[in-house]
N, C-alpha and C. Protein backbone atom coordinates (compact mmCIF):
# COMPACT_ATOMS: atom_id res chain seq x y z
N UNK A 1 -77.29 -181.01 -149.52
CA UNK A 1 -76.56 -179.86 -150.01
C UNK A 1 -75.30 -180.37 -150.69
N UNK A 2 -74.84 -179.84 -151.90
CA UNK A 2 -73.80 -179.95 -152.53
C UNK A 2 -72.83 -179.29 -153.23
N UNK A 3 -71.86 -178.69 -153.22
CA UNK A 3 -71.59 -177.61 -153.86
C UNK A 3 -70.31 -178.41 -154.38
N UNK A 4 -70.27 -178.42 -155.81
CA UNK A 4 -68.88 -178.32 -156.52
C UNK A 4 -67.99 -177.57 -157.16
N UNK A 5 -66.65 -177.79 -157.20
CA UNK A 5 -65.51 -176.78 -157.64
C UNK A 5 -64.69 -177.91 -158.34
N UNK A 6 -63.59 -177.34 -158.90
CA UNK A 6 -63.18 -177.81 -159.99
C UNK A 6 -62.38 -178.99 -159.64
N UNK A 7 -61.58 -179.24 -157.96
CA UNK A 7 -61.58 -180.30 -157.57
C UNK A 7 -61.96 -180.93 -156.05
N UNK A 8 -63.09 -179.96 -155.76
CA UNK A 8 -63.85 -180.80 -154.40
C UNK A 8 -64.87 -180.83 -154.31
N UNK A 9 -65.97 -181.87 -153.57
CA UNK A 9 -67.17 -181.66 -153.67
C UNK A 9 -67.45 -181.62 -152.25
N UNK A 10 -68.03 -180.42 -151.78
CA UNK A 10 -68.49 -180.17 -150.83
C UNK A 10 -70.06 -181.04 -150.41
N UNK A 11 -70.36 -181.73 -149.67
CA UNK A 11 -71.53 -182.84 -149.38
C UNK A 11 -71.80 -182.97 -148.13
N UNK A 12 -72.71 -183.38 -147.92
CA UNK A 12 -73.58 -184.06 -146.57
C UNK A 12 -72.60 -185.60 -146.40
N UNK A 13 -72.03 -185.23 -145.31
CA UNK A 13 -71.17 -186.59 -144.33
C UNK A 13 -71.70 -187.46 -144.48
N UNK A 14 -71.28 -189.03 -145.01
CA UNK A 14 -71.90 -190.23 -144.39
C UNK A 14 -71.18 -191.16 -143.61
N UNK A 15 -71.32 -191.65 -143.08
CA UNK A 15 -71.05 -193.25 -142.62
C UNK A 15 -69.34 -193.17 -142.99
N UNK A 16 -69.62 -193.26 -143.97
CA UNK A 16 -67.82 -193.99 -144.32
C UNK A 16 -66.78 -192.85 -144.37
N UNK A 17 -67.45 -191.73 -143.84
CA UNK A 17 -66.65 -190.72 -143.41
C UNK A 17 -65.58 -190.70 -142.06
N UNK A 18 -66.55 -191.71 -140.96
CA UNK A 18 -65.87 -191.70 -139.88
C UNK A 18 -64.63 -191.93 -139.58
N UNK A 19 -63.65 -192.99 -140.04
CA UNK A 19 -62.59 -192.62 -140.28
C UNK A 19 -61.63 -192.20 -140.48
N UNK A 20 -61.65 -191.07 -141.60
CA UNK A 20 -60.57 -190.02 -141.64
C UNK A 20 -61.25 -188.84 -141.21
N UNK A 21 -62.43 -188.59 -140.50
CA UNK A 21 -63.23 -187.36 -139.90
C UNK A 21 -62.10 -187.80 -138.20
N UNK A 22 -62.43 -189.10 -137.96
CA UNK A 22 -61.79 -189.28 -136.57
C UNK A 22 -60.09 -188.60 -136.47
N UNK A 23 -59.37 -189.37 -137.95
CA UNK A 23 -57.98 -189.13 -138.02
C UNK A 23 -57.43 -187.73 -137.67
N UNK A 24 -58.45 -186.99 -138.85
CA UNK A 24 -58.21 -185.47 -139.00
C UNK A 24 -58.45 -184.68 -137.70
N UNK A 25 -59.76 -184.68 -136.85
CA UNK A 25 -59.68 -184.29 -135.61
C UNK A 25 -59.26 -184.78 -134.34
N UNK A 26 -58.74 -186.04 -134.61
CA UNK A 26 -57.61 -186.62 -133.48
C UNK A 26 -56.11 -185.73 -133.45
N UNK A 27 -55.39 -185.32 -134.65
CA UNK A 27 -54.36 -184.39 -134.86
C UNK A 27 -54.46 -183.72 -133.82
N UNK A 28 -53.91 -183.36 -132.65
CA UNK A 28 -52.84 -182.18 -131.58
C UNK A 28 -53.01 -181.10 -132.63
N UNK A 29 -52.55 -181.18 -133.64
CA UNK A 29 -52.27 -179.59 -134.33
C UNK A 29 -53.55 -178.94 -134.67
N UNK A 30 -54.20 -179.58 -135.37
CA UNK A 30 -55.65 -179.31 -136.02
C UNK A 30 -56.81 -178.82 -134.74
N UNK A 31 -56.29 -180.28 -133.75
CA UNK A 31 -57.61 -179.41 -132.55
C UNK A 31 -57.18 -178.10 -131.84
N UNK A 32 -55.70 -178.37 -131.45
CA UNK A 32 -55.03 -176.57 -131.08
C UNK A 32 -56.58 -175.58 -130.93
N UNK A 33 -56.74 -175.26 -132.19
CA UNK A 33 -57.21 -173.96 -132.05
C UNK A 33 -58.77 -174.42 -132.22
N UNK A 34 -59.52 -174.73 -132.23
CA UNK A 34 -60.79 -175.47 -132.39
C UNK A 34 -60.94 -175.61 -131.52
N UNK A 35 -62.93 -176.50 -131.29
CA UNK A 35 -63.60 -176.56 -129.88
C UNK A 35 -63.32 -177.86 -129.22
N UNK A 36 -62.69 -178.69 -129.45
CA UNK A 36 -62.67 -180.30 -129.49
C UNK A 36 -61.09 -180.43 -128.80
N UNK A 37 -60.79 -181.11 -128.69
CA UNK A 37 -59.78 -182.29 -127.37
C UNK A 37 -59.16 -183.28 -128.68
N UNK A 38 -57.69 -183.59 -129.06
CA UNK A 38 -57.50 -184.94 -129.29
C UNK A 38 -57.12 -185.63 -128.28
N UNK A 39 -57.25 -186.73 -128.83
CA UNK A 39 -57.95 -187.54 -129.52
C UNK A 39 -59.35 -187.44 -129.84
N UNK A 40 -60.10 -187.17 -130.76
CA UNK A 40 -61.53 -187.08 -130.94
C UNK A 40 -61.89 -188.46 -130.69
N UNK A 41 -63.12 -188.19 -129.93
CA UNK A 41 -63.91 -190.50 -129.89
C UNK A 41 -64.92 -190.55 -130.87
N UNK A 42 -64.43 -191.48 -130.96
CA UNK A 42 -65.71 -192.05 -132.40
C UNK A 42 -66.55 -192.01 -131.96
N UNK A 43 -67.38 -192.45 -130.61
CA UNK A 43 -68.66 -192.54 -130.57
C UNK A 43 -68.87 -191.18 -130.60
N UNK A 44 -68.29 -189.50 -130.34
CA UNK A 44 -68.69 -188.54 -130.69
C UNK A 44 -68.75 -187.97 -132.23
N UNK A 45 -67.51 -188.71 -132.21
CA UNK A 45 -67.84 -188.77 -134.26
C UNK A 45 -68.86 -189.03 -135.05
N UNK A 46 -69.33 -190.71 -134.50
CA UNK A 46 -70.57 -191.01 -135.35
C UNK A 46 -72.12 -190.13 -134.73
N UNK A 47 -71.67 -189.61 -133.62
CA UNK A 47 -73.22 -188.84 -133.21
C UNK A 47 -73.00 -187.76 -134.27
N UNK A 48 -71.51 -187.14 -134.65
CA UNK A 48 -72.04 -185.59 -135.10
C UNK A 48 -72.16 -186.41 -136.69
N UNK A 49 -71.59 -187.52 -137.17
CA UNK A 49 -72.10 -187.60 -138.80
C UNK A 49 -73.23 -187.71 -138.47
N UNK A 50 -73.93 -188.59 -137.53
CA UNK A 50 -75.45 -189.02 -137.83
C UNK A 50 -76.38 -187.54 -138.05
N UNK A 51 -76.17 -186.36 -136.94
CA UNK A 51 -76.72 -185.48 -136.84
C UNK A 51 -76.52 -184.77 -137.92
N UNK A 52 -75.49 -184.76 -138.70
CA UNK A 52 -75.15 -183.36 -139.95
C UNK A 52 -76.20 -183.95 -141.05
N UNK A 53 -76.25 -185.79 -140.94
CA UNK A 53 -76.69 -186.74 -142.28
C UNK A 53 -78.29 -186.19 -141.86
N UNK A 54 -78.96 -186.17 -141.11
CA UNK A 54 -80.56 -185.53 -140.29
C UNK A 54 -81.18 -184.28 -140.51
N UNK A 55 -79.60 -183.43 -140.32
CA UNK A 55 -80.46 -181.97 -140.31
C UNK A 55 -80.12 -181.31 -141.48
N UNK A 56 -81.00 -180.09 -141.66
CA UNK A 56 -81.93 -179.62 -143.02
C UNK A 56 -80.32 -178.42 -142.88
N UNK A 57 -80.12 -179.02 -143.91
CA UNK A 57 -79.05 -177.04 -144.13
C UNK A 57 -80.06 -175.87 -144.69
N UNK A 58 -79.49 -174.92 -143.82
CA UNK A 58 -79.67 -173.62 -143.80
C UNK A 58 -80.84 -173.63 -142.79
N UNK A 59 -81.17 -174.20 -142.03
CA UNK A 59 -81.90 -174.19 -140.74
C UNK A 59 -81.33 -173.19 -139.86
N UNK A 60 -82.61 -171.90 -139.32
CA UNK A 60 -82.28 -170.99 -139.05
C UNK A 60 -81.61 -171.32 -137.93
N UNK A 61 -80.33 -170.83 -137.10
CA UNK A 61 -80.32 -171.06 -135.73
C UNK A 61 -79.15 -172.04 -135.68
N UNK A 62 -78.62 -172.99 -136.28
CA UNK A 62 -77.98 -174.09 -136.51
C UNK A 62 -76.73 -173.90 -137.16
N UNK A 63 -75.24 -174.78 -137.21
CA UNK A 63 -74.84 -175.11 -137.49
C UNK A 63 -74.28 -176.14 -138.48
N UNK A 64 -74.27 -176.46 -139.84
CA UNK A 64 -73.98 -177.56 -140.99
C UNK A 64 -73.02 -177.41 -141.20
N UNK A 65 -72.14 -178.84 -141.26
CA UNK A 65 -70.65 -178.60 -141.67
C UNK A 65 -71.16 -180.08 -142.68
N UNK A 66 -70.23 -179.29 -143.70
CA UNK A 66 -69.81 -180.18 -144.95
C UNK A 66 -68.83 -181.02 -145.41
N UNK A 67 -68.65 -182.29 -145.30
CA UNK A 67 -67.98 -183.02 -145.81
C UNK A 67 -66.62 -182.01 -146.85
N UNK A 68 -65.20 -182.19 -147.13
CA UNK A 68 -64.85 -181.61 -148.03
C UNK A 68 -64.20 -182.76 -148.57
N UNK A 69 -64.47 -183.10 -149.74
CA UNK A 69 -64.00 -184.30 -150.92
C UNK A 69 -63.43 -184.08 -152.10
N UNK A 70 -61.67 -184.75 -151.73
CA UNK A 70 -61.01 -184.50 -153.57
C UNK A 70 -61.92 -185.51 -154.37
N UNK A 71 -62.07 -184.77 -155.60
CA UNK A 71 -63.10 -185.09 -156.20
C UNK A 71 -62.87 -186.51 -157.06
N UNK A 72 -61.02 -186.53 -157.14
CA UNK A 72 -60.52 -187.38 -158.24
C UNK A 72 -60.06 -188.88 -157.40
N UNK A 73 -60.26 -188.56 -156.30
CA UNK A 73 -60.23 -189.80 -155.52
C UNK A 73 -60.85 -190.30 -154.28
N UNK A 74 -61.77 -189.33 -153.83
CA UNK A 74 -62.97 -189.72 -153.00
C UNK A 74 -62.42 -189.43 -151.49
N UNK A 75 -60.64 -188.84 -151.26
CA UNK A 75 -60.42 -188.93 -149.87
C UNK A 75 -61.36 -187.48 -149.50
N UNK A 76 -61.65 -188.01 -147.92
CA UNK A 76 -62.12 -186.69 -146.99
C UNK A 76 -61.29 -186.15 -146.69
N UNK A 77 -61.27 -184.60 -147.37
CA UNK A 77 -59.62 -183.64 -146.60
C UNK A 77 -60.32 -182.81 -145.31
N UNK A 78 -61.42 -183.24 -145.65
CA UNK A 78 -61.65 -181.87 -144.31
C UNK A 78 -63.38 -181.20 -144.12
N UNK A 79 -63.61 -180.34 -143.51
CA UNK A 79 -65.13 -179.68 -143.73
C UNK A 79 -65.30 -178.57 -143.55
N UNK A 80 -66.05 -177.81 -144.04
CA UNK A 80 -66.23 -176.66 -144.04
C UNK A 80 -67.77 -176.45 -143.01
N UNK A 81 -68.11 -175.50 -141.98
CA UNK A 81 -69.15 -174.88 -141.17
C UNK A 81 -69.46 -173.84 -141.73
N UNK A 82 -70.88 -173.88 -141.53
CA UNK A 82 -71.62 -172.78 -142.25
C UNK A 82 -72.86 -172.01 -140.87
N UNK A 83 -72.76 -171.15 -139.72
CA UNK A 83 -73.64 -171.14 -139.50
C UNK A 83 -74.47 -170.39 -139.77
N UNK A 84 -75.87 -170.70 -140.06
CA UNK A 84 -76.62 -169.90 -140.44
C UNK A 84 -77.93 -169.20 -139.40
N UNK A 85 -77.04 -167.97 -138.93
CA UNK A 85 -77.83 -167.30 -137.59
C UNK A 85 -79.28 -166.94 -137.64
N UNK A 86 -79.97 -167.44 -136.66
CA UNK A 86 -81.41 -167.33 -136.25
C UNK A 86 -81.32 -165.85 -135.95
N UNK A 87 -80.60 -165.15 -135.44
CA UNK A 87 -81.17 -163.90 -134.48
C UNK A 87 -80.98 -162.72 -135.97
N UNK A 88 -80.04 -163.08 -136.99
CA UNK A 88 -79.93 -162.06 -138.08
C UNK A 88 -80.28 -162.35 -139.52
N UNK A 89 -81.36 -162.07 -140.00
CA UNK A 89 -81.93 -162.89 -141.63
C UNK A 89 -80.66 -162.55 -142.40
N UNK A 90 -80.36 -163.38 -143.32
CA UNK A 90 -79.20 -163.76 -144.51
C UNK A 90 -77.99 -163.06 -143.75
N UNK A 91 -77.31 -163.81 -142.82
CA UNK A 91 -76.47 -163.42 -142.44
C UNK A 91 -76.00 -164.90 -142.03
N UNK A 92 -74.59 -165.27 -141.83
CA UNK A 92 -73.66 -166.48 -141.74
C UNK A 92 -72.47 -166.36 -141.23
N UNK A 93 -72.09 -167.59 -140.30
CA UNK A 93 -70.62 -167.31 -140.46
C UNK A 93 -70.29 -168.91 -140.69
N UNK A 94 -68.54 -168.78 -140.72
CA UNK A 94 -68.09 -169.99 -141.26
C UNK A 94 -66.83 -170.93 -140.50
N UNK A 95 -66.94 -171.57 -141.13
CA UNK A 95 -65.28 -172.04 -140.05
C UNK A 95 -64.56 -173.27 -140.96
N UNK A 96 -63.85 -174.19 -140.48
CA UNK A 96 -63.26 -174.63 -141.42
C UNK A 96 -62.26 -175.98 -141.22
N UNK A 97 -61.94 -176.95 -141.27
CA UNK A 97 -60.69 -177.66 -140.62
C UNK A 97 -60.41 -178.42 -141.76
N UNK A 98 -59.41 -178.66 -141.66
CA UNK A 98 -57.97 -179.31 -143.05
C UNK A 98 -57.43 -180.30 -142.43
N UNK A 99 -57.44 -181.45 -142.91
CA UNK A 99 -56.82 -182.51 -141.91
C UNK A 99 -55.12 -181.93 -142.87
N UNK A 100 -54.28 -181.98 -141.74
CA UNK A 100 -52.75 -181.96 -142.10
C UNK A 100 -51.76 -181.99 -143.42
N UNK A 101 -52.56 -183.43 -143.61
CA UNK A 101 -52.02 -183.78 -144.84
C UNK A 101 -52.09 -183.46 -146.40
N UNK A 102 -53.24 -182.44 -146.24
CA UNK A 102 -54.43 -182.10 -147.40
C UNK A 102 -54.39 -179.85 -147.42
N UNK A 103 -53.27 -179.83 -146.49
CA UNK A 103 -52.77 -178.62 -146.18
C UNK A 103 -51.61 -178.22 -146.96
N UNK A 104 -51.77 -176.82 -147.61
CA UNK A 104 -50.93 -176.22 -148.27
C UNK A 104 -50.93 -176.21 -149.69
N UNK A 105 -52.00 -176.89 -150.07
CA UNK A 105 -52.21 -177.41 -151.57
C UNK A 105 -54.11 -176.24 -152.23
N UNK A 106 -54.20 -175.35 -151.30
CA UNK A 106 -54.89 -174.32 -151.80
C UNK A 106 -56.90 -175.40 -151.58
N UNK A 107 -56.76 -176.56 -150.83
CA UNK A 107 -58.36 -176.83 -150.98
C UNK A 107 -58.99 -175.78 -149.78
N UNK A 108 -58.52 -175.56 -149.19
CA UNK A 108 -59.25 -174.83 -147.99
C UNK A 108 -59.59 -173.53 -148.74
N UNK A 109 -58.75 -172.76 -148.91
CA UNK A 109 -59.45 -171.71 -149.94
C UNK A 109 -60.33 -171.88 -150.79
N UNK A 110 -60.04 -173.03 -151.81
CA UNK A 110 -61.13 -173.83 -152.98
C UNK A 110 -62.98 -173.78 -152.24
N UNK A 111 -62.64 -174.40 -150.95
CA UNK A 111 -63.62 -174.51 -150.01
C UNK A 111 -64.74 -173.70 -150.09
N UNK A 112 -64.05 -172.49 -149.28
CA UNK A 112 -64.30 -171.02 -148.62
C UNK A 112 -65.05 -170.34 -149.20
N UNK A 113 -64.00 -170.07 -150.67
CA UNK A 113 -64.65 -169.67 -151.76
C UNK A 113 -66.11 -169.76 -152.22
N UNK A 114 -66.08 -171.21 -152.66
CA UNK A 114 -67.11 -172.12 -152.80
C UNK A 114 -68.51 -172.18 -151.87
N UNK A 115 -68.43 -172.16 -150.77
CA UNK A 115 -69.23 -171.62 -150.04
C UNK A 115 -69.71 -170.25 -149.91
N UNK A 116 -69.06 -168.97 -150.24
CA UNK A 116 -69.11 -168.03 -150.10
C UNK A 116 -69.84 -167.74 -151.39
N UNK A 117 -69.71 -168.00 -152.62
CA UNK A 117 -70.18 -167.53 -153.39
C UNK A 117 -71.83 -168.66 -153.60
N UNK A 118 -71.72 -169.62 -152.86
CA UNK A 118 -73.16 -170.28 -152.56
C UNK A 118 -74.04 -169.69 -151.82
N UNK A 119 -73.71 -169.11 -150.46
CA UNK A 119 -74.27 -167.93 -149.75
C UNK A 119 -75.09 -166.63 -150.32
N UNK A 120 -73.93 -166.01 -151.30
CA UNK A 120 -74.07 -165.16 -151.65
C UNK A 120 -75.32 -164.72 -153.01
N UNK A 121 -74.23 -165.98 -154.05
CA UNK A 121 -74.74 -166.27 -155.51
C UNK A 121 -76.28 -166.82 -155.37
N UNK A 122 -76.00 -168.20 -154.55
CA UNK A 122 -77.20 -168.98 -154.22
C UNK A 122 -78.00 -168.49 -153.27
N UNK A 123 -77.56 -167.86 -152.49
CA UNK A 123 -79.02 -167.74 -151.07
C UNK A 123 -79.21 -166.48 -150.70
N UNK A 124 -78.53 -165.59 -151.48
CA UNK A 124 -78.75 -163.91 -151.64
C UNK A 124 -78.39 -163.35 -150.02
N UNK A 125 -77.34 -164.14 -149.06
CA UNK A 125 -77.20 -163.67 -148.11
C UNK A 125 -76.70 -162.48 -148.28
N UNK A 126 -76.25 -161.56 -146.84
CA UNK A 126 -76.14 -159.98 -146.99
C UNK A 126 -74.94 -159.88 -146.63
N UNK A 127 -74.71 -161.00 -145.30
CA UNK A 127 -72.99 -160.70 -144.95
C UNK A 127 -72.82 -162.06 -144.29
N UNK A 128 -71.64 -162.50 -144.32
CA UNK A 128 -70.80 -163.55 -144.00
C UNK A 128 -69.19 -163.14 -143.01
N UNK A 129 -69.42 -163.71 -141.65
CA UNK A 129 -68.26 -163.89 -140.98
C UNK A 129 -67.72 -165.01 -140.62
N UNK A 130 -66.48 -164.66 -140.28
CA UNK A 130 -65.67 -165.61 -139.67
C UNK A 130 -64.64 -164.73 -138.30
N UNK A 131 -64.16 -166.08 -137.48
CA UNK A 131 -63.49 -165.74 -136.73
C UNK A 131 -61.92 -166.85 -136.37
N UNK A 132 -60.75 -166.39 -135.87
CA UNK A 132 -59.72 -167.30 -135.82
C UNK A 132 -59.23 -166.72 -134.85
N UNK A 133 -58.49 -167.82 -134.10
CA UNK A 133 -57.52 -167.97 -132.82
C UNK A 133 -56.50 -167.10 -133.28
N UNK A 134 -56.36 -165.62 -133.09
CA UNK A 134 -54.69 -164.83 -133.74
C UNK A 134 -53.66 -165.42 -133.79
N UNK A 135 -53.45 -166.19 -133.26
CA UNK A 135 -52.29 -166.88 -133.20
C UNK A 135 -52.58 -168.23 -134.86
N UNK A 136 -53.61 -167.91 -134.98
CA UNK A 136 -53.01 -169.38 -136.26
C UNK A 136 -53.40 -168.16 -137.73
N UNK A 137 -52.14 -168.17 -137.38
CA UNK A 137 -51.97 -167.12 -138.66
C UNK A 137 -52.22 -167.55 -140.05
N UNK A 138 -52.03 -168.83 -140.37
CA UNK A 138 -52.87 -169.68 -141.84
C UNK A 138 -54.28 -168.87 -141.77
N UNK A 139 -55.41 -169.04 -141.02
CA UNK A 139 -56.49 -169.18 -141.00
C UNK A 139 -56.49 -167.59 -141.43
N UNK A 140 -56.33 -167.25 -140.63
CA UNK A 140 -56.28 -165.24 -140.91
C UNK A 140 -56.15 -165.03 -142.22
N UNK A 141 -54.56 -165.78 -142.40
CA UNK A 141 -54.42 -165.42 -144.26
C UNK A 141 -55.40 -166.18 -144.94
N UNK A 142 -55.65 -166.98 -144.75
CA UNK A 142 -57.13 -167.66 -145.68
C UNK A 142 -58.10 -166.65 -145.77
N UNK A 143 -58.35 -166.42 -144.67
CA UNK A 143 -59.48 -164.97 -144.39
C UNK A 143 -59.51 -164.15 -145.49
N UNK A 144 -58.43 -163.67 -145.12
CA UNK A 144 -57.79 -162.26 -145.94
C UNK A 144 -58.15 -162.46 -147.55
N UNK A 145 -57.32 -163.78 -147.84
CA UNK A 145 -56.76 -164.27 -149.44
C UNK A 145 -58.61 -164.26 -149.79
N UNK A 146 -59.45 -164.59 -149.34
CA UNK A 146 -61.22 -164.63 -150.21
C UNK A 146 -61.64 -164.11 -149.87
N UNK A 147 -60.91 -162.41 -149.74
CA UNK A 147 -61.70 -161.34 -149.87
C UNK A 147 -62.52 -160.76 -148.34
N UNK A 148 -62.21 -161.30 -147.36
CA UNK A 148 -62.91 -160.63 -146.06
C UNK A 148 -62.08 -159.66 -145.23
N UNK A 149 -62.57 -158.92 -144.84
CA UNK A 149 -61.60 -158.02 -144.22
C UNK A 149 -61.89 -158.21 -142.25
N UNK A 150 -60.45 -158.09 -142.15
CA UNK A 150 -60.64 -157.97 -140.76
C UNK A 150 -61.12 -157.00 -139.53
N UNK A 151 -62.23 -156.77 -138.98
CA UNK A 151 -63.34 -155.76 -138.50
C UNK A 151 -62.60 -155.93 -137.17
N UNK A 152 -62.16 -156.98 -136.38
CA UNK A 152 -61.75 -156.72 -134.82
C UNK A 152 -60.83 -157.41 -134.32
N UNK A 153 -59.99 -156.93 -133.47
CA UNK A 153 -58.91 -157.67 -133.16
C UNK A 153 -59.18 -157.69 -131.08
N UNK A 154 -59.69 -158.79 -130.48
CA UNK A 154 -59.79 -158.88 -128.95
C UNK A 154 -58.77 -159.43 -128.72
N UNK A 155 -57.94 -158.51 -127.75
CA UNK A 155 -57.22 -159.04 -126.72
C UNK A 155 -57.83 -159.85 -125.49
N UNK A 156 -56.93 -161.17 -126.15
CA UNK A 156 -57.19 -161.76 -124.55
C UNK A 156 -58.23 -161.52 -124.14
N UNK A 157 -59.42 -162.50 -124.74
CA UNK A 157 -60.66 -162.11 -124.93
C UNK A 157 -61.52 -163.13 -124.39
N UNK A 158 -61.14 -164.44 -124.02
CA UNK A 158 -61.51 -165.63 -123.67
C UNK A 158 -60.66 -166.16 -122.91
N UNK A 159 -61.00 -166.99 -122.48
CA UNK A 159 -60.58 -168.37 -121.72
C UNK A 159 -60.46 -169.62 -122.73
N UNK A 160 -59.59 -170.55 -123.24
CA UNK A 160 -59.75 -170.94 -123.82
C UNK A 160 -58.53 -171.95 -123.87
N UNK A 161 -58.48 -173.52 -123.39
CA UNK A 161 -57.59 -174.44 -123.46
C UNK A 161 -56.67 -174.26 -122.91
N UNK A 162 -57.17 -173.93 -121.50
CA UNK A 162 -56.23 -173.51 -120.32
C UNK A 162 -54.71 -172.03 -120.35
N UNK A 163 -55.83 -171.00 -121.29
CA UNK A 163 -54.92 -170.07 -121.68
C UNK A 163 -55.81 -168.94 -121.76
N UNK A 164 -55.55 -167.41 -121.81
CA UNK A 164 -55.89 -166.24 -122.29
C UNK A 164 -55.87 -166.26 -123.74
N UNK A 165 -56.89 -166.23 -124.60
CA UNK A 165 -56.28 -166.02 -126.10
C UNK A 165 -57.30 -165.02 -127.17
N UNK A 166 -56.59 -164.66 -127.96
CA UNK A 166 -57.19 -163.61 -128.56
C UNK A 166 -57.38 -163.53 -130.09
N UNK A 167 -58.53 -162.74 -130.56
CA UNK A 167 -58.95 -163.59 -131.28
C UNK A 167 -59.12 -162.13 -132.69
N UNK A 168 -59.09 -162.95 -134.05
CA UNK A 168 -59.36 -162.30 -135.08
C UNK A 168 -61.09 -162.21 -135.62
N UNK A 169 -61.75 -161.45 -135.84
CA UNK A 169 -62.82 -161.68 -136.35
C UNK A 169 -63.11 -160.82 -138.18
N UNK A 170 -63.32 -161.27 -138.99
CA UNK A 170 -63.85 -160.83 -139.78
C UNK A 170 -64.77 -161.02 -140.82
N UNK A 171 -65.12 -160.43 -141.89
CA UNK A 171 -66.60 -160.07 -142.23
C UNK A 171 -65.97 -159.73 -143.96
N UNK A 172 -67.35 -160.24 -144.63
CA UNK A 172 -67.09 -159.63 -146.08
C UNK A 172 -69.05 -159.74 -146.39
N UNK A 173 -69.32 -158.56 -146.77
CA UNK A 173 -70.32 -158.11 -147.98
C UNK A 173 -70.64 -158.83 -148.71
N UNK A 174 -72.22 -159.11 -149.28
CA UNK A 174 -72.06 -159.56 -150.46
C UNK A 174 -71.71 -158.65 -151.60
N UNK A 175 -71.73 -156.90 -151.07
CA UNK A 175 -71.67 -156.14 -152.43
C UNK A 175 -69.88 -156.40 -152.68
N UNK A 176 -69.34 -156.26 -151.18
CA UNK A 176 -67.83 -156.37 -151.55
C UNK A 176 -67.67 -158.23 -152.54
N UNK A 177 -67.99 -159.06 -151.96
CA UNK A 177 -68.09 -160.30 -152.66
C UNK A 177 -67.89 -159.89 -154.26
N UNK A 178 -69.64 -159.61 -154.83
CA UNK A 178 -69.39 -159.43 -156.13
C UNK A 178 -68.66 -158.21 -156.82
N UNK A 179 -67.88 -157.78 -156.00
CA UNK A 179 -66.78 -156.65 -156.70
C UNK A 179 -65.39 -156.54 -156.77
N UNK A 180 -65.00 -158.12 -156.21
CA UNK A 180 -63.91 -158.22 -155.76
C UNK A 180 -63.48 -159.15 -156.90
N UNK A 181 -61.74 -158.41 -157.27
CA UNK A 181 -61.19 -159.04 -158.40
C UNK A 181 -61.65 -160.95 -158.43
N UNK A 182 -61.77 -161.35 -159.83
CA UNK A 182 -61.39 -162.42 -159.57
C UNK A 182 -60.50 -163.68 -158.95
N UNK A 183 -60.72 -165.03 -158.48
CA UNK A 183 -59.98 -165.37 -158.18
C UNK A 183 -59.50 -166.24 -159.72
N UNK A 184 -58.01 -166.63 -159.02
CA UNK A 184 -57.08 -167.67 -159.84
C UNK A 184 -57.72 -169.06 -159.79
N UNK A 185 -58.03 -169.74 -160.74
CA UNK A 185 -58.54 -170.90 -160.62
C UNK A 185 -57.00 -171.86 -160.05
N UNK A 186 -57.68 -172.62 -159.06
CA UNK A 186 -56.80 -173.80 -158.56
C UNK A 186 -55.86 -174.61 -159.26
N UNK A 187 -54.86 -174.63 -159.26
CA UNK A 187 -53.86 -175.59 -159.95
C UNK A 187 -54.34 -177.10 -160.24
């Protein structure tokens, strides 16, 4: 799978990813709100490249996360998750992580986007969600900024990294998708 934008190429992980895949999810800040512990261990690193490099995207039931690559110099900023649910036909949700340094410069949106209109454009899905820790208010506004609207707000809804925490969920259409103003192309 590959999806390009004007400066990232979204790809299937390899090998020489492990490195700044380790860096980026070793970050305290980045794992915060995510399923993972830093320091991330490599030997769990190279199991999940080997497994993403194996399995078939868009496999019903499953999870694929994508490599995210500036295009003009080959660094890994980050990946984008796509899952694509077994229990509901053309239906998805997504998720997302930015290593630190590669934050604030609009690729995570570039991403999102990019995926969303692959879903949509490319695989004629029907609806696409996402969900975020309320408290990381970036992610929400990312949400928001490509067009999804927010459907639920749980209080203190989980257990989660030795805390009560509560969570944003939302959802966008493909009819809302293709009716929604354009976006600004990336700087």
């Amino acid at each position: 799978m590959l999806i390009e934008t004007p400066r990232l190429l979204l790809r299937t992980f390899r090998l020489t990813d492990l490195e700044p895949f380790v860096a980026y999810r070793s970050d305290p800040e980045n794992a915060r709100y995510q399923g993972w512990d830093a320091p991330f261990p490599v030997d769990v690193a190279r199991q999940f490249i080997d497994e993403m490099m194996r399995e078939e995207p868009g496999t019903a039931g499953t999870w694929y996360q994508l490599a995210m690559e500036h295009r003009d110099d080959g660094r890994l900023l980050g990946d984008v998750a796509i899952h694509f649910r077994g229990d509901q036909p053309r239906q998805a949700e997504i998720g997302f992580t930015l290593a630190r340094s590669a934050q604030g410069h609009g690729y995570a949106t570039e991403a999102v986007r990019a995926v969303l209109a692959h879903l949509f454009d490319g695989l004629d899905y029907h609806r696409v969600a996402a969900s975020c820790d309320a408290d990381n208010v970036r992610s929400a506004r990312l949400l928001e900024r490509v067009g999804m609207r927010r459907e639920a707000h749980f209080i203190e809804s989980y257990w989660f990294k030795g805390r009560w925490t509560s969570e944003y969920h939302f959802a966008i259409l493909q009819r809302e998708w293709r009716s929604r103003p354009a976006a600004p192309e990336p700087a």
